[in-house]
N, C-alpha and C. Protein backbone atom coordinates (compact mmCIF):
# COMPACT_ATOMS: atom_id res chain seq x y z
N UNK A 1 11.99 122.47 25.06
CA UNK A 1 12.82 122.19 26.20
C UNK A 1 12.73 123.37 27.18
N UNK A 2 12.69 123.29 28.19
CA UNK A 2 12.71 124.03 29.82
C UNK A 2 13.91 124.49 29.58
N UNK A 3 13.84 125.71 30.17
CA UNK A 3 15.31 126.42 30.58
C UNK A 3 15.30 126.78 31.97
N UNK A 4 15.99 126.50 32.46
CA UNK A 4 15.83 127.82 33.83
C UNK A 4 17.11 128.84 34.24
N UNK A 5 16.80 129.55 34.66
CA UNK A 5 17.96 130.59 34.38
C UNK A 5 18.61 130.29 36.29
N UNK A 6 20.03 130.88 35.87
CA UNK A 6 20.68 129.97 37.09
C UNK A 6 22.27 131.71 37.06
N UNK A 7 22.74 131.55 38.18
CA UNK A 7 23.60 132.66 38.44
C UNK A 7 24.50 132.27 39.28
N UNK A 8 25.73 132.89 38.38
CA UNK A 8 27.44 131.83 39.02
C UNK A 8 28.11 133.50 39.21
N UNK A 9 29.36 133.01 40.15
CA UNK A 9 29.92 134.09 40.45
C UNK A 9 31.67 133.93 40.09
N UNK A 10 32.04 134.66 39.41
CA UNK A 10 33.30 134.95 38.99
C UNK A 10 34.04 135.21 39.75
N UNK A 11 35.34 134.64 39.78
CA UNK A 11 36.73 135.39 40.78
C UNK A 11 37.66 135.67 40.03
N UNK A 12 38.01 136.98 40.44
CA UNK A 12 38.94 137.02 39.10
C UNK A 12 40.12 138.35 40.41
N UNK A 13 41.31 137.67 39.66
CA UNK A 13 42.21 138.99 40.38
C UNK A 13 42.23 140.33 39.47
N UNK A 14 42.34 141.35 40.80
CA UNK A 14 42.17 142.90 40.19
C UNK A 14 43.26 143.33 40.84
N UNK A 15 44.25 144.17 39.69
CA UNK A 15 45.50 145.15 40.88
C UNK A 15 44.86 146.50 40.45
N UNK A 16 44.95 147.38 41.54
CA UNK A 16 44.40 148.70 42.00
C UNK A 16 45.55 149.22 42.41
N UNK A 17 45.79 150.76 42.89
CA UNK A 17 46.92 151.28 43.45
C UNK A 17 45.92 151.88 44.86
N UNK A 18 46.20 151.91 45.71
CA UNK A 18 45.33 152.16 47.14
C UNK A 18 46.70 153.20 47.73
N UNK A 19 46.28 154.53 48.31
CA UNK A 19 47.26 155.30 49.23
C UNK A 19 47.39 154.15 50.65
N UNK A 20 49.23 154.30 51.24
CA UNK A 20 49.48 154.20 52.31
C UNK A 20 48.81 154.81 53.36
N UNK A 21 47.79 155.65 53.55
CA UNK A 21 47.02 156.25 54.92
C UNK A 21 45.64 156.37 53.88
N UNK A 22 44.33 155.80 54.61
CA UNK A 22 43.01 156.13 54.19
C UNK A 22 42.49 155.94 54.96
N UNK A 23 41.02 156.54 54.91
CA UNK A 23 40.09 156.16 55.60
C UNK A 23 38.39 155.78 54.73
N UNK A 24 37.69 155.15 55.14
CA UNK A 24 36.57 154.71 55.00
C UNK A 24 36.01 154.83 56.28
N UNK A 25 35.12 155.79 55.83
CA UNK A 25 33.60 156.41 56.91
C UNK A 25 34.61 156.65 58.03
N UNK A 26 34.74 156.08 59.24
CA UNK A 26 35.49 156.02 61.11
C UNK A 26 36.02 155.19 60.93
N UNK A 27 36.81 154.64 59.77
CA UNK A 27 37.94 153.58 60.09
C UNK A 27 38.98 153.74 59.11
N UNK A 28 40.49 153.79 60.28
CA UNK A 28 41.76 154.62 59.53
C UNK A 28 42.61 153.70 58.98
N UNK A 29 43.05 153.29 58.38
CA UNK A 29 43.85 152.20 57.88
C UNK A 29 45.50 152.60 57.19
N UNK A 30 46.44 152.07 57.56
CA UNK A 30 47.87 152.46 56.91
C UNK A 30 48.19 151.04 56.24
N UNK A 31 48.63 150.59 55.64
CA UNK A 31 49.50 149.85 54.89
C UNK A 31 50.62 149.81 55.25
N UNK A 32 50.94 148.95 56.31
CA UNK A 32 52.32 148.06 56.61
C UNK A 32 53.43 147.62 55.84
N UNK A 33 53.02 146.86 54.86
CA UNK A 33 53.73 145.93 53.87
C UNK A 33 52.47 145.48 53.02
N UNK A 34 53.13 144.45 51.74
CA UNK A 34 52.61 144.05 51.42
C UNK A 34 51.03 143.14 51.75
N UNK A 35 51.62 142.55 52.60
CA UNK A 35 50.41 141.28 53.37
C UNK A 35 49.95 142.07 54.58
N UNK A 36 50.45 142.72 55.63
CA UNK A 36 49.40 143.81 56.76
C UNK A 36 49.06 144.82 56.57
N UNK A 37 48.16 145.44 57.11
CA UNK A 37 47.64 146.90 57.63
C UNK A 37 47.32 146.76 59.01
N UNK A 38 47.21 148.03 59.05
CA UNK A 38 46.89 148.59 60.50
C UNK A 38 45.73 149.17 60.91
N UNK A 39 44.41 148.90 61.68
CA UNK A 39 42.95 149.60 61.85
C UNK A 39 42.94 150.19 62.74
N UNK A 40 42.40 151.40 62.65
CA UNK A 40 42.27 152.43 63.98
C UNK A 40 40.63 152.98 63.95
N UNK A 41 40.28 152.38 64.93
CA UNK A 41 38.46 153.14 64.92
C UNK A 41 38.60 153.83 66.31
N UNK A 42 38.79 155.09 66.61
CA UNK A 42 38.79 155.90 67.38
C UNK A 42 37.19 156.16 68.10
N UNK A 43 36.39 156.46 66.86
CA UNK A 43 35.08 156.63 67.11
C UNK A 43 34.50 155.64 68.07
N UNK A 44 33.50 156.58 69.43
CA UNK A 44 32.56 156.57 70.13
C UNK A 44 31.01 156.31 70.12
N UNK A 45 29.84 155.19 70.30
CA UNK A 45 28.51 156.02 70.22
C UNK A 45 28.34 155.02 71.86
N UNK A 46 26.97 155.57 71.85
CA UNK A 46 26.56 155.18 73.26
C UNK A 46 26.38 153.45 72.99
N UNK A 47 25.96 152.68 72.29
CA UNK A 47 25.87 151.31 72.02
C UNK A 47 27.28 150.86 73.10
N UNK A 48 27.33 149.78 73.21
CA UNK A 48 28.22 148.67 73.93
C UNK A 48 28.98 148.32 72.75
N UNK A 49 28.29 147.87 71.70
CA UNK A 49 28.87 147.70 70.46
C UNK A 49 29.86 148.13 69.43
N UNK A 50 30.12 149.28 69.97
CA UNK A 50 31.16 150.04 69.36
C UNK A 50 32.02 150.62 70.24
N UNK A 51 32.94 150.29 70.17
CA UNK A 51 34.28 150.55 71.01
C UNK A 51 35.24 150.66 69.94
N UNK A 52 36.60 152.24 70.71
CA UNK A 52 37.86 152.14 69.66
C UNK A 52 38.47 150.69 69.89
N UNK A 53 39.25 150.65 68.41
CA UNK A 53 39.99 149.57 68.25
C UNK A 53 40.98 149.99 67.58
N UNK A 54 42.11 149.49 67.79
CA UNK A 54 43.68 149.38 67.21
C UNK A 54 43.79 147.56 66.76
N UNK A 55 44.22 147.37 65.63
CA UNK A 55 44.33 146.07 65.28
C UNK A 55 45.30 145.55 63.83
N UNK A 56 45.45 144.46 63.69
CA UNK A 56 46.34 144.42 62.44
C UNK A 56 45.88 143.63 61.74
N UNK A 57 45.50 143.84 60.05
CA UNK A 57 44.41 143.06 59.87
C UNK A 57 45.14 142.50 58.40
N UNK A 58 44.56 141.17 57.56
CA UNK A 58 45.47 140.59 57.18
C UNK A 58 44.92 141.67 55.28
N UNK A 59 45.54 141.86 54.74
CA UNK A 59 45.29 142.47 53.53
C UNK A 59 44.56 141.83 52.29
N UNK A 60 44.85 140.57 52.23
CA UNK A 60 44.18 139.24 51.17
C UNK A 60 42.85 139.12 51.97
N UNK A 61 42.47 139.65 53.18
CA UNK A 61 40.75 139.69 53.63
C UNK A 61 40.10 141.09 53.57
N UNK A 62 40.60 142.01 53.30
CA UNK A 62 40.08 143.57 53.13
C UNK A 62 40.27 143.73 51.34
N UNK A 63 41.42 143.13 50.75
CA UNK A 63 41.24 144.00 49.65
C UNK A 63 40.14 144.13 48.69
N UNK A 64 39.41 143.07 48.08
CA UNK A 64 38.38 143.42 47.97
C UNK A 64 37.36 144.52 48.16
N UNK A 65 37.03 144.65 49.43
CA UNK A 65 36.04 145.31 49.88
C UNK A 65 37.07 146.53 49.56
N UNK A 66 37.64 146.87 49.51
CA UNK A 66 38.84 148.04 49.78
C UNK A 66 38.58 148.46 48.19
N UNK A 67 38.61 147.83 47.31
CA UNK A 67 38.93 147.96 45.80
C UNK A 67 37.37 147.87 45.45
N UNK A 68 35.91 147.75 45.77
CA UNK A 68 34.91 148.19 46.06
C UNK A 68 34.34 149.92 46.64
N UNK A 69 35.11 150.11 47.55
CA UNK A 69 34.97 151.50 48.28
C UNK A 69 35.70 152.40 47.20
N UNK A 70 36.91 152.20 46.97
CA UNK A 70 37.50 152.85 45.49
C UNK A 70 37.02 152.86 44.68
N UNK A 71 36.06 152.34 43.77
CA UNK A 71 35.07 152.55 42.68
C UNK A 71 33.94 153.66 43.56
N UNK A 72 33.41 153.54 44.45
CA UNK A 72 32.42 154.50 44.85
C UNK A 72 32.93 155.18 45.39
N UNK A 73 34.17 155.53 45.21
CA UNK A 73 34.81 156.93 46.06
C UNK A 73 34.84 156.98 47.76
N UNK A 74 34.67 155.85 48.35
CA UNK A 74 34.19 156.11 49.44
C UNK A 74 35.62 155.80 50.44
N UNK A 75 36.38 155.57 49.53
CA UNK A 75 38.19 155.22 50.53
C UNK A 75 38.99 156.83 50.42
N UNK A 76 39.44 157.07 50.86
CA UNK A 76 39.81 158.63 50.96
C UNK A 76 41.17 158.87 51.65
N UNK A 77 42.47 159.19 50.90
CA UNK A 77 43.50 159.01 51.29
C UNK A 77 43.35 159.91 51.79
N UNK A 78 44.63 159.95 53.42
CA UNK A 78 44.38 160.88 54.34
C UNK A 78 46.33 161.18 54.81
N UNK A 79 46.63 162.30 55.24
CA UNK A 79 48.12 161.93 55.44
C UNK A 79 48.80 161.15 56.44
N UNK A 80 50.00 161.14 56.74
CA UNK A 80 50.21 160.60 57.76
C UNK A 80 49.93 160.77 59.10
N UNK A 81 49.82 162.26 59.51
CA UNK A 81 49.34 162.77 60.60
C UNK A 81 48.06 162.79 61.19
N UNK A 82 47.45 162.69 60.09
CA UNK A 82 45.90 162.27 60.08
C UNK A 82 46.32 161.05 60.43
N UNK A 83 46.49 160.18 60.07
CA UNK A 83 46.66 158.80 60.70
C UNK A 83 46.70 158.55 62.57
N UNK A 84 48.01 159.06 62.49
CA UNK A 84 49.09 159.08 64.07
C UNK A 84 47.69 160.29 64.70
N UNK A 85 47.13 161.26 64.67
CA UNK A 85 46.15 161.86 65.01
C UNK A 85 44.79 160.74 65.45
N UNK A 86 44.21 159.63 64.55
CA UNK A 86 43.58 158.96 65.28
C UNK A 86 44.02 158.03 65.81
N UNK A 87 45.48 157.38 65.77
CA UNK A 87 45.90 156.28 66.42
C UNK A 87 45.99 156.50 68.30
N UNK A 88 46.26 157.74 67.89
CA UNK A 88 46.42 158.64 69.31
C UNK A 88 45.46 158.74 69.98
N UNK A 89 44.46 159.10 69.41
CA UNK A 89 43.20 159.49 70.14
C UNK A 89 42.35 157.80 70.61
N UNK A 90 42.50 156.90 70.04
CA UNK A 90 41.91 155.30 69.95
C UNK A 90 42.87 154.65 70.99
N UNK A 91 44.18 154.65 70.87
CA UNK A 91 45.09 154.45 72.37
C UNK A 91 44.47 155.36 73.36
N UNK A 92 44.35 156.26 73.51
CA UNK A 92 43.92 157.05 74.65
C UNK A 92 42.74 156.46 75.61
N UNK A 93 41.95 156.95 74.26
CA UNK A 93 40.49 155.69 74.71
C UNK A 93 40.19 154.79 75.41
N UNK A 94 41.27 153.80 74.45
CA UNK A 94 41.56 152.39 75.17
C UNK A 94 42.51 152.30 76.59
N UNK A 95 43.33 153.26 77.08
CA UNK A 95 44.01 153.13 78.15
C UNK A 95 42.83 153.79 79.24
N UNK A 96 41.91 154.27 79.22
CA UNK A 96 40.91 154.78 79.78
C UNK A 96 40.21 153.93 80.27
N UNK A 97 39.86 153.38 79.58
CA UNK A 97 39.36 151.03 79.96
C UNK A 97 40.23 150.46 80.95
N UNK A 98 41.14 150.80 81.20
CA UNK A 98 42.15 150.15 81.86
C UNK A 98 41.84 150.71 83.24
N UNK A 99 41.82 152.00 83.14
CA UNK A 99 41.72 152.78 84.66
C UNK A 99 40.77 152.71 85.30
């Protein structure tokens, strides 16, 4: 008999503990509540494509990827001021667009 080999994908829930202020690579994130956060990409390059952003993003669509970056170390709690430090600087930015 033939076999052929074939590949399924599992969902399974994972609880993690994640800090209230982090960042991953140029993007700052706080934890609202349970169900929001908050995104702050302050960062600049010459592309059109990248512009700061301030936004509120829903938590059941990041955690994943979020609980991914935490296994490779790559989420990095940051304090609060660090936070309000790039929220500041990404408003600024963005009121600069305006003028």
């Amino acid at each position: 008999m033939e076999t052929i080999k074939i590949k399924t994908t599992h969902f399974v829930d994972t609880e993690f503990n994640i800090p209230k202020y982090f960042k991953i690579g140029h993007h700052y994130q706080m934890i609202l509540d349970d169900k929001i956060y908050l995104f702050v990409k302050s960062n600049m390059e010459t592309s059109l494509l990248v512009y700061p952003e301030i936004s509120i993003g829903q938590i059941s669509y990041s955690a994943s990827r979020w609980y991914d970056e935490t296994i490779k170390q790559a989420l990095i709690p940051i304090t609060e001021q660090e936070f309000k430090d790039e929220y500041t600087k990404a408003n600024v930015l963005l009121l600069n667009y305006l003028n």
